[in-house]
Protein backbone atom coordinates (compact mmCIF):
# COMPACT_ATOMS: atom_id res chain seq x y z
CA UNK A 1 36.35 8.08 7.05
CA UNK A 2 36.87 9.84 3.66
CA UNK A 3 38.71 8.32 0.38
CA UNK A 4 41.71 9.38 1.47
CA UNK A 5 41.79 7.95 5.20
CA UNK A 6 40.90 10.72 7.30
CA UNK A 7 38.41 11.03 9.75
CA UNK A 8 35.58 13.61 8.68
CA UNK A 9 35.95 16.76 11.75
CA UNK A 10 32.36 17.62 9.91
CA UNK A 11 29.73 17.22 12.86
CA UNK A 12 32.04 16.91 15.64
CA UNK A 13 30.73 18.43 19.18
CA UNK A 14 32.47 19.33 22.10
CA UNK A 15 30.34 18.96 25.23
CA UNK A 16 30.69 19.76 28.87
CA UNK A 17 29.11 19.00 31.71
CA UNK A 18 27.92 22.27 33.31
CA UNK A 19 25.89 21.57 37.02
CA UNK A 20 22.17 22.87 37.23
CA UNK A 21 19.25 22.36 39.50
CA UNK A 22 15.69 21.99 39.18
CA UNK A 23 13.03 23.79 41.04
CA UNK A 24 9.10 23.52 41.45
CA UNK A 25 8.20 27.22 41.23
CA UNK A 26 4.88 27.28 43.79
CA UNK A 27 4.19 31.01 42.51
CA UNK A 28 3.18 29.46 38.85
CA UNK A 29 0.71 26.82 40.25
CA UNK A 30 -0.45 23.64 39.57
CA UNK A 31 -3.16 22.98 36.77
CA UNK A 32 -5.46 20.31 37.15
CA UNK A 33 -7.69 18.91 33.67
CA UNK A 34 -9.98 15.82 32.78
CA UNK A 35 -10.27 14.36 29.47
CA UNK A 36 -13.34 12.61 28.61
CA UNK A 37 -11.79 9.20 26.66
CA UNK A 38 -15.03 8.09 25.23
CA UNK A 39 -14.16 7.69 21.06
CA UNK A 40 -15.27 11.31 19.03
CA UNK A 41 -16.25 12.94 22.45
CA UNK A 42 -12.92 15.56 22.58
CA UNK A 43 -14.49 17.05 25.72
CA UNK A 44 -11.92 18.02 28.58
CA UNK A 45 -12.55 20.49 31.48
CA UNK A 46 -10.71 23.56 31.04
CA UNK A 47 -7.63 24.06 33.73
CA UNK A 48 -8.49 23.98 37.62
CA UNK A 49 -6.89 25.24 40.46
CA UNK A 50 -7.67 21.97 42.60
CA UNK A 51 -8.09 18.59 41.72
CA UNK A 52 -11.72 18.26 43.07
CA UNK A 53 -12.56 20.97 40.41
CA UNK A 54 -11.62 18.59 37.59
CA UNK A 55 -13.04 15.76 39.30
CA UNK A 56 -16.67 17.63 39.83
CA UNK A 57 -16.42 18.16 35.58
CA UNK A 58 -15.93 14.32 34.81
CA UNK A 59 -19.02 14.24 37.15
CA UNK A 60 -21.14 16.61 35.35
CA UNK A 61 -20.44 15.00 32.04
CA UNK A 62 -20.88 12.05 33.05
CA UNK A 63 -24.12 13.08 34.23
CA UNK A 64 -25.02 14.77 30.70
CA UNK A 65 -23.69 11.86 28.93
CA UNK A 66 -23.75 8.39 30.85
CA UNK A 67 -22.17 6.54 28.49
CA UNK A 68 -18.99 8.51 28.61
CA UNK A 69 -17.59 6.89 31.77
CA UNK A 70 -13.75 7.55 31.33
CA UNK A 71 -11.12 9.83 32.02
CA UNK A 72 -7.63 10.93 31.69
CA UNK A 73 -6.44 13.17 34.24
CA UNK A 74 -3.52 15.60 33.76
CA UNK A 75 -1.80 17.56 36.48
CA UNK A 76 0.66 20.12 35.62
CA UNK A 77 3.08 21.45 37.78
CA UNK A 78 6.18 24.18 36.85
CA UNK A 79 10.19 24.54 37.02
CA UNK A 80 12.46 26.51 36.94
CA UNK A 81 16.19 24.93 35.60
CA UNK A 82 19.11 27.09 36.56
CA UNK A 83 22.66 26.95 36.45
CA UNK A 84 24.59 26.93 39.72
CA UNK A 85 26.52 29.65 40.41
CA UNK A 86 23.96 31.86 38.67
């Protein structure tokens, strides 16, 4: 409230609830990556199309670097939000 008693109308919003729905979109793909974890190493495959393809990197570099044992996978997928009624 200000000095004189009245409520500020400064930052006031007005929301309503408007329906939508979200959709996997196949078309855009899913991308599949590997992160080698090991401290300093930064090395990460670069995106596959399949899973085994990011799985057969962490392999390799494992394989050039047997200390670096672990991984972060990531697997990206798209949507599409869109207002019904649209």
């Amino acid at each position: 409230m200000s000095a004189t008693g009245e409520a500020s109308r400064q930052g006031r919003r007005r929301y309503g609830y408007l329906p939508h729905t979200i959709r996997q979109v196949p078309e855009a793909g899913i991308a599949y990556e590997a992160f080698c974890m090991t401290p300093e190493c930064g090395a990460m495959s670069d995106g596959c199309d399949t899973v085994t393809e990011a799985e057969d990197w962490a392999l390799k570099h494992t394989g050039r670097n047997p200390t670096h044992d672990l991984f972060r996978h990531v697997i990206t997928s798209y949507s599409r939000v869109t207002r019904e009624g649209r």
